[in-house]
Protein backbone atom coordinates (compact mmCIF):
# COMPACT_ATOMS: atom_id res chain seq x y z
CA UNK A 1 45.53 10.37 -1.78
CA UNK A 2 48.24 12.64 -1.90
CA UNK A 3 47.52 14.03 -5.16
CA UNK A 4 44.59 14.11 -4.23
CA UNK A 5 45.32 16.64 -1.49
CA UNK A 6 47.75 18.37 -3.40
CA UNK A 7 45.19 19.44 -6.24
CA UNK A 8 42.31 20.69 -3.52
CA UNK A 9 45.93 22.82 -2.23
CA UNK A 10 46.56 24.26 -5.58
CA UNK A 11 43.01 24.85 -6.07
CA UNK A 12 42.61 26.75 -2.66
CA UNK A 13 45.34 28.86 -2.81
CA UNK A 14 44.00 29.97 -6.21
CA UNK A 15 40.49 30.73 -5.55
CA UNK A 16 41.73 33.17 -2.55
CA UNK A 17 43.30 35.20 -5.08
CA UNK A 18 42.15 37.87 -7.46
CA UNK A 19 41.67 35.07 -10.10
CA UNK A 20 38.14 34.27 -8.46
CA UNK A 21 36.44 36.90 -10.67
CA UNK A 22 37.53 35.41 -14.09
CA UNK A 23 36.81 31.72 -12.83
CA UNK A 24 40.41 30.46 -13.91
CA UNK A 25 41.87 27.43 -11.80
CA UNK A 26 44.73 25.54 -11.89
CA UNK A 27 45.33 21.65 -11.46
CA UNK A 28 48.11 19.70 -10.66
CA UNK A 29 47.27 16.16 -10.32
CA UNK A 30 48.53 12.83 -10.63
CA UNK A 31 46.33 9.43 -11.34
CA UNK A 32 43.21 10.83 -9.08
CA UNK A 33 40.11 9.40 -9.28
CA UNK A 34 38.20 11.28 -11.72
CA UNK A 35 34.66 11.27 -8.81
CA UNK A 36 37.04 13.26 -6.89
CA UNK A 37 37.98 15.66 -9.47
CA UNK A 38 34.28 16.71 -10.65
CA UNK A 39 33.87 17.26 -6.98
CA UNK A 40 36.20 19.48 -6.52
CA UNK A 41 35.31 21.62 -9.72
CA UNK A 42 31.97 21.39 -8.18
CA UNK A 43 32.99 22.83 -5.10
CA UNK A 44 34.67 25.86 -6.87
CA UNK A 45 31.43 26.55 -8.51
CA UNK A 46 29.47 26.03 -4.95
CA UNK A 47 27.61 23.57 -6.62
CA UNK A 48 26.05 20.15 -5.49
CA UNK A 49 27.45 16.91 -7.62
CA UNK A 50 26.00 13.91 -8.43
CA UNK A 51 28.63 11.03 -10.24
CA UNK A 52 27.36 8.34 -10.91
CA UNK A 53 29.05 5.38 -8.68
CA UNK A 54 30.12 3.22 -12.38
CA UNK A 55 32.68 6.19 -13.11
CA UNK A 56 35.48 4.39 -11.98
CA UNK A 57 38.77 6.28 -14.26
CA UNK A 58 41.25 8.23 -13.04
CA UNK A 59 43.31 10.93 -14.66
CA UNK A 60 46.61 12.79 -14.08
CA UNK A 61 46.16 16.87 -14.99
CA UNK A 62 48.60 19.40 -15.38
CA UNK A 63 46.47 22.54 -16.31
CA UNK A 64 47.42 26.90 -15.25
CA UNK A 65 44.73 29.50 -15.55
CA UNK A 66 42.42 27.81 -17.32
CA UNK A 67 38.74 28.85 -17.84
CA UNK A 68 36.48 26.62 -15.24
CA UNK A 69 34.30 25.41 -17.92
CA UNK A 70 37.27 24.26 -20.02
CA UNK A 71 39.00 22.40 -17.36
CA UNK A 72 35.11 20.94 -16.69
CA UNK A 73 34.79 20.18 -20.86
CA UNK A 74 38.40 18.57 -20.84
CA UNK A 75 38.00 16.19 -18.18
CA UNK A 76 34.57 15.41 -19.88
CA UNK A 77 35.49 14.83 -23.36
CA UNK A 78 38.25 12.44 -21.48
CA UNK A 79 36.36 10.56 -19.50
CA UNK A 80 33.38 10.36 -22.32
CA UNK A 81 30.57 10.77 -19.65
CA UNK A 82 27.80 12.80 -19.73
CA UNK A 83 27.09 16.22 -17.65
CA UNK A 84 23.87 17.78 -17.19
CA UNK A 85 23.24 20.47 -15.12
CA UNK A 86 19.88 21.55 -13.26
CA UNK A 87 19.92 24.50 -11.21
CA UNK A 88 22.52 24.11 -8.66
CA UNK A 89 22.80 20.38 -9.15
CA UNK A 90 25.38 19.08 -10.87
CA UNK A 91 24.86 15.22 -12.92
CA UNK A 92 27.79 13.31 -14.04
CA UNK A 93 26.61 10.09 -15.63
CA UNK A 94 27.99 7.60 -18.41
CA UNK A 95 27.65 8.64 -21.88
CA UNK A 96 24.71 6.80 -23.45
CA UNK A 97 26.86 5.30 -25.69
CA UNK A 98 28.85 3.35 -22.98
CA UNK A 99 25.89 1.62 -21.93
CA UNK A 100 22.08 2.05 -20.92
CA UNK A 101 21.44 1.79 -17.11
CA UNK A 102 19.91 -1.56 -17.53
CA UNK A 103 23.23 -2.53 -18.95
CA UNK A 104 24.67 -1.26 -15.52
CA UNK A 105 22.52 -2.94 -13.30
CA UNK A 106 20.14 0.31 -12.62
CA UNK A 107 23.13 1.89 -10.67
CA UNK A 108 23.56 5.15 -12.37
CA UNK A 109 21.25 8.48 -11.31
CA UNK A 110 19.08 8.82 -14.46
CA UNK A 111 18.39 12.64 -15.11
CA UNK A 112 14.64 13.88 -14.81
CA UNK A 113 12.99 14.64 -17.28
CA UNK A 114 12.60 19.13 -18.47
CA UNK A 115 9.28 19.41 -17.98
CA UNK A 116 9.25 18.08 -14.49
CA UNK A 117 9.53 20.50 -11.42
CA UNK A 118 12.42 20.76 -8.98
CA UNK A 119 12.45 21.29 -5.39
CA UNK A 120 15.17 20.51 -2.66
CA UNK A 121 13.91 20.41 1.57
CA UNK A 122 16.11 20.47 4.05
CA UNK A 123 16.00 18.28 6.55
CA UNK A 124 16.04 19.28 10.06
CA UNK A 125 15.40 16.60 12.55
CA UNK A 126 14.64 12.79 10.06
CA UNK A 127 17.65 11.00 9.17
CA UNK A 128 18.12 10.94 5.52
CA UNK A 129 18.40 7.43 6.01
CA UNK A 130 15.18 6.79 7.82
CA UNK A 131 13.44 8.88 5.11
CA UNK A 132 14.55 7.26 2.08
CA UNK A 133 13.24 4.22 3.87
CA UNK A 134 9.46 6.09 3.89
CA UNK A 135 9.61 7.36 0.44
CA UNK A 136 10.76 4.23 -1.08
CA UNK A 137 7.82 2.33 0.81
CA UNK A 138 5.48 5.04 -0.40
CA UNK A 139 4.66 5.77 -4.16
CA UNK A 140 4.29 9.88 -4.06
CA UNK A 141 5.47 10.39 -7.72
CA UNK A 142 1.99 10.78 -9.79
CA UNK A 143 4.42 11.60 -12.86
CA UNK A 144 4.17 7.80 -14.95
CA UNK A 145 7.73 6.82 -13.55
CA UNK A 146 9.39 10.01 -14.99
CA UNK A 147 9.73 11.44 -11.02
CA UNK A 148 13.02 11.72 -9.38
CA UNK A 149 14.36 11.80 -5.64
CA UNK A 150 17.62 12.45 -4.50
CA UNK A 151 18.92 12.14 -1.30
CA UNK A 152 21.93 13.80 0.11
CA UNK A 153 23.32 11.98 3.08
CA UNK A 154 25.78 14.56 4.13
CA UNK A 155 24.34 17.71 3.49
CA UNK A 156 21.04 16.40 4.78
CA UNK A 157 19.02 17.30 1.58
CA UNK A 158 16.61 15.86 -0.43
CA UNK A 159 16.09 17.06 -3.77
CA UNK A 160 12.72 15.92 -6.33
CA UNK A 161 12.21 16.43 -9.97
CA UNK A 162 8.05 15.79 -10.11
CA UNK A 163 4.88 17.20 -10.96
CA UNK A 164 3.72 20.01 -8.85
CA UNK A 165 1.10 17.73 -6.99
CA UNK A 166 3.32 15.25 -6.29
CA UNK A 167 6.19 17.40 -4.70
CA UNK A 168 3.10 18.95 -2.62
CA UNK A 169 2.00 15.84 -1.06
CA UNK A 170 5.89 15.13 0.01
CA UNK A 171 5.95 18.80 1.30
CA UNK A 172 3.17 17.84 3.43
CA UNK A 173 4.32 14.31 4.47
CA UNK A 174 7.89 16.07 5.53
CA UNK A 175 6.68 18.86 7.01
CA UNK A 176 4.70 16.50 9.46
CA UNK A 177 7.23 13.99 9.88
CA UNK A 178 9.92 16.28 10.34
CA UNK A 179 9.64 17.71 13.97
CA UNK A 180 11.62 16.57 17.07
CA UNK A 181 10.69 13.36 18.02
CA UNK A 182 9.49 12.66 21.90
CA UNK A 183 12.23 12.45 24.21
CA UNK A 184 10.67 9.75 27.62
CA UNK A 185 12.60 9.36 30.64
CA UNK A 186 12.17 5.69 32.55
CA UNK A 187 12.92 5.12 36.35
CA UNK A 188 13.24 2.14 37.31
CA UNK A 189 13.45 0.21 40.92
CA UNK A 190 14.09 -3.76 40.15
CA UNK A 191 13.95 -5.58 43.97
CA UNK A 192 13.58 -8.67 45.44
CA UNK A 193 11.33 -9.08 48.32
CA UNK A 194 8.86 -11.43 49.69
CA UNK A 195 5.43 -11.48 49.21
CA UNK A 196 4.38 -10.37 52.77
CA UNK A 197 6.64 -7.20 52.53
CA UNK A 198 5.24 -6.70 49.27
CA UNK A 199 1.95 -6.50 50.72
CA UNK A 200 3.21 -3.69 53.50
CA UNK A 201 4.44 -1.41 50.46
CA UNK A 202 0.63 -1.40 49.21
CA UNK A 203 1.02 -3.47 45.76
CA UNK A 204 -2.17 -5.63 45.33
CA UNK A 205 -2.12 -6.44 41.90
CA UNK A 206 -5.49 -6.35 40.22
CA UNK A 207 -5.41 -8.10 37.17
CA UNK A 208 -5.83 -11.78 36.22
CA UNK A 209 -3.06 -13.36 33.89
CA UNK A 210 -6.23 -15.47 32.43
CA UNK A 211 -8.25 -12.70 30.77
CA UNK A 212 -6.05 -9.37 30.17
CA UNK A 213 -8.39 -6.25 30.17
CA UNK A 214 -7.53 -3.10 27.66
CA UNK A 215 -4.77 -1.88 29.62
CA UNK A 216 -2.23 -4.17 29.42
CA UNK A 217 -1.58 -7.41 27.37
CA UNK A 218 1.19 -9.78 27.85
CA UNK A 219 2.91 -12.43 27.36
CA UNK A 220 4.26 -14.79 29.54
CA UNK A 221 7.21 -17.88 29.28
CA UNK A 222 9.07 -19.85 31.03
CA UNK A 223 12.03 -22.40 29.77
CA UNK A 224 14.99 -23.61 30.67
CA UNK A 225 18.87 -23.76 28.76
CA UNK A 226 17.27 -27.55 27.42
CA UNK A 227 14.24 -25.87 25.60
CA UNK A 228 12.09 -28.70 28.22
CA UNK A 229 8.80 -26.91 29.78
CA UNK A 230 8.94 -26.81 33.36
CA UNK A 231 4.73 -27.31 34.06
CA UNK A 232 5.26 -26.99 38.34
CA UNK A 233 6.57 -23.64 37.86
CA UNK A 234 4.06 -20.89 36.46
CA UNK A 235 5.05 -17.61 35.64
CA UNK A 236 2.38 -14.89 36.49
CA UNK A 237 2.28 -11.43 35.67
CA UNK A 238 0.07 -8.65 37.11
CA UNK A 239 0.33 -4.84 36.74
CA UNK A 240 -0.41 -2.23 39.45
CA UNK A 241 -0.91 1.75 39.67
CA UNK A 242 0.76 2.76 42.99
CA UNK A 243 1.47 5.92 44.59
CA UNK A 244 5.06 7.14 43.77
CA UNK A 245 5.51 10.00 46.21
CA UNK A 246 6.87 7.83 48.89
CA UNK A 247 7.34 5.12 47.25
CA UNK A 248 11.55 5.05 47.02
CA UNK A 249 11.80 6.07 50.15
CA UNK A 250 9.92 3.66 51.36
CA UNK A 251 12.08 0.95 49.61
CA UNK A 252 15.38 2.19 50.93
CA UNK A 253 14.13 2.21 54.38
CA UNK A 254 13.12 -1.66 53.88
CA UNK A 255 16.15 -2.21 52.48
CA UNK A 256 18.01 -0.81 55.56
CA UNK A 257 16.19 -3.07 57.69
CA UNK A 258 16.85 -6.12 55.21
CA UNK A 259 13.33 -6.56 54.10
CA UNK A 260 14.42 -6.79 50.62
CA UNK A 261 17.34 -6.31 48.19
CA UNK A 262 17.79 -3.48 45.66
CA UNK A 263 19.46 -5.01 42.40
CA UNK A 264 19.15 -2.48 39.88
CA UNK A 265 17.96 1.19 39.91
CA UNK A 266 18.41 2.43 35.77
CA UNK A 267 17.72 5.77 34.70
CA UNK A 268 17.07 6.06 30.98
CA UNK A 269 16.33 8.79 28.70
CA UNK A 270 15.00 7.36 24.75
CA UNK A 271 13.40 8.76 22.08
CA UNK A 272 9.83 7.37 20.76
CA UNK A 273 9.33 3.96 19.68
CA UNK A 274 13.13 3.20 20.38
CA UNK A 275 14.31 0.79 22.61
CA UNK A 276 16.40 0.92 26.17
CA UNK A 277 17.50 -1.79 27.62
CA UNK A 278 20.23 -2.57 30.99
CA UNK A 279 21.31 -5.63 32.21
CA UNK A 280 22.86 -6.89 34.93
CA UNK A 281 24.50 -10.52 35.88
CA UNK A 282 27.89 -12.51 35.10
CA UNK A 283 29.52 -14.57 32.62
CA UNK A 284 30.14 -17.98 33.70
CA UNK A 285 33.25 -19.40 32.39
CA UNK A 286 33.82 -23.16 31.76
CA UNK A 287 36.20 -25.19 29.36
CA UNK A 288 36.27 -27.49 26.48
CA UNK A 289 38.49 -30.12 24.68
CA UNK A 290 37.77 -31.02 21.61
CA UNK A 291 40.76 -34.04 21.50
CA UNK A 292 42.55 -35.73 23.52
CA UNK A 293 45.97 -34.02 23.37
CA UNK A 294 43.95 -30.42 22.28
CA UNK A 295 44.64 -27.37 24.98
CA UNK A 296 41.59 -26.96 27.05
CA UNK A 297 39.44 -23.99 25.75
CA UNK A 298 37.86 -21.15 28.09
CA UNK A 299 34.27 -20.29 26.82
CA UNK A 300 31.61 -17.80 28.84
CA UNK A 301 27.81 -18.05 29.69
CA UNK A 302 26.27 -15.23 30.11
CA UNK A 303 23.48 -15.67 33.54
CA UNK A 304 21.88 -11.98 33.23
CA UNK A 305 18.91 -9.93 34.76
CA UNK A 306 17.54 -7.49 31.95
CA UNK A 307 14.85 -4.70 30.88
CA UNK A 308 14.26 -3.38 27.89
CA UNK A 309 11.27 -1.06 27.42
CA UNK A 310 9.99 0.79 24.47
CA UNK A 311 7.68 3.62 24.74
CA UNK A 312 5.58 5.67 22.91
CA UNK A 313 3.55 8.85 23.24
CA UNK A 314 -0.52 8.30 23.06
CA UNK A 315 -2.12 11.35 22.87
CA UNK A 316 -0.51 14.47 25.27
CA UNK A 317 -0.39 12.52 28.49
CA UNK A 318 -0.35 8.76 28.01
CA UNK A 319 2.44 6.83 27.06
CA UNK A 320 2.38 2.92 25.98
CA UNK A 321 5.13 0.78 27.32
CA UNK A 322 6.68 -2.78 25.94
CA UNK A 323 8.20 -4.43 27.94
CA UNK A 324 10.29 -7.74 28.45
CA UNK A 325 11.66 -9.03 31.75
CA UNK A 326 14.05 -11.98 31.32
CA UNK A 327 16.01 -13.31 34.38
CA UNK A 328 18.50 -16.28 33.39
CA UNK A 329 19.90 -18.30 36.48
CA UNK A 330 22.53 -21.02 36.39
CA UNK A 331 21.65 -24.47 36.75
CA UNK A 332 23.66 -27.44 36.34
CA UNK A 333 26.37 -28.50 34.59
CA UNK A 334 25.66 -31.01 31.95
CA UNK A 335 28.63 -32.99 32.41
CA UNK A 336 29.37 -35.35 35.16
CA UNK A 337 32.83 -34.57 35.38
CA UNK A 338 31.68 -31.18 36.02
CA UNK A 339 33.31 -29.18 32.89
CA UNK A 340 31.32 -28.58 30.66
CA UNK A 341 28.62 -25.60 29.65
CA UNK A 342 26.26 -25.07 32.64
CA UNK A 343 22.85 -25.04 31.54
CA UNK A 344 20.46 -21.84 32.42
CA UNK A 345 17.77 -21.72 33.66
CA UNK A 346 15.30 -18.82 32.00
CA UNK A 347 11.87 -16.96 33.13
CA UNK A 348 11.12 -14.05 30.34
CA UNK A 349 7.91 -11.63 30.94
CA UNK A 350 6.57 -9.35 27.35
CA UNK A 351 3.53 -7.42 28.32
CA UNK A 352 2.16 -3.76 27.36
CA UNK A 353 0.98 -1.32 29.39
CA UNK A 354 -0.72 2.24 28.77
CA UNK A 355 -0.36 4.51 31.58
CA UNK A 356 -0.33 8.05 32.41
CA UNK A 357 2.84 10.54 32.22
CA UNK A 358 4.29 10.17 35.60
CA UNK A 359 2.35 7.22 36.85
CA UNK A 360 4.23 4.66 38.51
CA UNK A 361 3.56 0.88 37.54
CA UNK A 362 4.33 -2.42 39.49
CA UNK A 363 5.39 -5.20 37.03
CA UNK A 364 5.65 -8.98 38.77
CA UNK A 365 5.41 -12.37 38.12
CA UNK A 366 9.37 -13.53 38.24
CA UNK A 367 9.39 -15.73 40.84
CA UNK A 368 12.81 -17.29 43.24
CA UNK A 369 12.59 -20.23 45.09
CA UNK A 370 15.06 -20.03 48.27
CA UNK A 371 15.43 -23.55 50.33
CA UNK A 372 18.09 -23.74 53.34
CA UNK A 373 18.45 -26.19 55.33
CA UNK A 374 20.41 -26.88 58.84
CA UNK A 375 21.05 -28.91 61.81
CA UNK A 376 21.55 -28.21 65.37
CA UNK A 377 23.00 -30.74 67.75
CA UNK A 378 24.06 -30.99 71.32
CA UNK A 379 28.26 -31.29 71.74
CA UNK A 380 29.85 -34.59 71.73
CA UNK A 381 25.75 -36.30 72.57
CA UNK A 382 24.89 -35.41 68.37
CA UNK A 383 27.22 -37.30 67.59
CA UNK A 384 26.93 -40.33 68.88
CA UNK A 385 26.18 -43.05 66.35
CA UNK A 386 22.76 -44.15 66.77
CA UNK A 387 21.72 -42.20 70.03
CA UNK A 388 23.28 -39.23 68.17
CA UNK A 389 19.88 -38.26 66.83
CA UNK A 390 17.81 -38.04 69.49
CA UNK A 391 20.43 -35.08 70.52
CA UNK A 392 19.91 -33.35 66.90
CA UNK A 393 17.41 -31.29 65.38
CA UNK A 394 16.74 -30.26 61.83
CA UNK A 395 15.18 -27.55 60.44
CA UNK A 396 14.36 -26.53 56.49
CA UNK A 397 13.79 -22.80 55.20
CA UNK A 398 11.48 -22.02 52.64
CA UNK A 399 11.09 -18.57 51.06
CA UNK A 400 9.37 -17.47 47.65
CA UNK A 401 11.00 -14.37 46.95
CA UNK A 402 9.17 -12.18 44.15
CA UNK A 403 11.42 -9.79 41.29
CA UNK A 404 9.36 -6.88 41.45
CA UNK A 405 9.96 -3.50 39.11
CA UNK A 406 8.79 -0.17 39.54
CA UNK A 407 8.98 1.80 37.02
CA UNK A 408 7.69 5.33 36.17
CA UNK A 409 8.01 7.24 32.64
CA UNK A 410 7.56 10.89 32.37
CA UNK A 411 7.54 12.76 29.04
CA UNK A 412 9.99 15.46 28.73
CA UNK A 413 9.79 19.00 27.22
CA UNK A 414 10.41 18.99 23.09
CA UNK A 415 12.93 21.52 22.42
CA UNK A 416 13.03 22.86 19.19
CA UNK A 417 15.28 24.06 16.96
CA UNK A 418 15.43 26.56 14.52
């Protein structure tokens, strides 16, 4: 590495000079990998490289004012590989007398062939990454196999060696791939409120869980931590348009009179088709032995409430949203002497939805059971034994308590950039 360094220094210093205009360099260099040397010449030349990854050598080079192209020959006749040059494109390769590319596994960048066309787009907004995934998945090259892509990760490039119609129809694919990609923001209320209160905010939901109409299709579950169906309890979802101009305010001013709880409020900002998510809960610790004279051993469960929403632009002012609602709740723990992993209890929610930018949608169907019981007794009289209970009363609580989320997506302005 430090050779390494110390030839790019020695190289620097000399192409600041007056020695630029008669393409002279020096090298000083000790057992550097020879990738990194034909890289560096490259550079000099303000040309793009391609080695290919089997050129493994290194070299150690102690060369003043020499001529760049026989430095470039020298290390070439050396390292007995094979350089080919197209346009500004640089292609360092094996010799074909050290082996055929099947002989390498099909590693090495095989050069294209003369007749072929060259182009090389610029990518402005797709990943390099995300389109070598299209291309390969899609056969553009109408040249019998003789086509060529390259792909330059860091310089954000992509260069093709291919008859003219075939570098036309990847002009076209690019050029209407290669744009900013939506940018949709998601508000979100998540609450927990009863069903009557629910009722005074306006939310009657409209659709039947039995027979989902063209605007939203879902799907529904409900296990728990044993993988055992629980048939009593039925998980129903049901989708509502609401008006969203008072609609927060309203919530805060129920939640100052206790009418329900506020648990999360996310704001997210994703691009299309990608997925945001937030959740919210606690890790429940509890230990383990695996022998008898083993340390005990701390493990966590995580009991969480999350979202995670994917949207996508339809049109200019619809977007489609999928989402998934999971709430996991603690149950019991499995072991009587109350030390082992507690198991959870899980409800989960998928459905789709297409609504309009800025519409705000109702999603329920997650629903908590809350039981309380007490006892109220007259002093000293309750607790008499027998006669004690005439002198007592009892009284049970029952509540169904629904997790409701509002959320609302709006599309945001597409900035572009030159």
């Amino acid at each position: 590495m430090r050779s390494a360094r110390f030839f790019l220094f020695m190289l620097t210093i000399f192409l600041t000079g007056s020695a630029l205009a008669s393409s002279k360099i020096s090298i000083n260099t000790e057992n550097t990998p020879v990738a990194q040397i034909f890289s560096l010449l490259a550079s000099a030349k303000d040309l793009n490289i391609v080695v290919d990854p089997s050129i493994e050598q290194s070299l150690t080079l102690h060369l003043i004012d020499v001529e760049w192209q026989d430095a470039l020959d020298i290390i070439k006749d050396l390292t007995k590989v094979e350089i080919i040059q197209h346009a500004n494109i640089l292609v360092v390769r094996e010799s074909a007398s050290q082996g055929s590319d099947n002989d390498r596994g099909g590693s090495a960048f095989s050069p294209p062939q003369a007749e072929l066309e060259q182009k090389v787009f610029s990518l402005k907004f797709i990943g390099a990454a995300e389109l070598e995934k299209q291309l390969t998945a899609r056969p553009f090259s109408r040249a019998g196999g003789k086509g060529k892509r390259f792909i330059d990760h860091d310089r954000q490039q992509l260069t093709v060696w291919d008859d003219a119609e075939s570098i036309q129809e990847i002009e076209q694919w690019i050029a209407l791939h290669d744009h900013p990609q939506p940018q949709i923001e998601i508000t979100a209320q998540m609450i927990s409120i009863s069903q009557d209160n629910l009722r005074e905010l306006g939310v009657s939901w409209f659709s039947d869980t039995s027979s989902p109409g063209p605007e939203r299709a879902g799907k529904h579950e409900f296990t728990t931590s044993l993988g055992v169906a629980v048939p009593t309890l039925q998980v129903k979802t049901a989708i509502t348009r609401i008006d969203s101009r008072l609609l927060f305010l309203e919530l805060s001013a129920l939640e100052q009179e206790n009418q329900l709880e506020i648990i999360a409020s996310p704001h997210l900002v994703t691009s299309q088709g990608r997925t945001a998510s937030i959740k919210q809960g606690t890790e429940i610790p509890y230990q383990t032995v695996s022998g008898k004279n083993e340390n005990p051993v701390i493990h966590f469960k995580e009991a969480m409430l999350g979202m995670e929403v994917t949207p996508e632009r339809v049109g200019q002012e619809y977007i489609r949203l999928r989402l998934r609602l999971n709430q996991d709740v603690p149950g019991k723990v499995l072991q009587g002497d109350g030390k082992g992993p507690p198991s959870i209890e899980k409800q989960e929610i998928t459905t789709e939805v297409l609504v309009a930018n800025g519409t705000t949608i109702a999603l329920g169907g997650v629903f908590q059971q809350q039981h309380q019981q007490g006892m109220a007794a007259v002093p000293w009289l309750g607790k008499i034994p027998l006669l004690g209970v005439l002198f007592q009363k009892q009284t049970q609580q029952r509540q169904k308590r629904e997790l409701v989320i509002f959320i609302t997506p709006r599309l945001l302005p597409i900035v572009n950039i030159p």
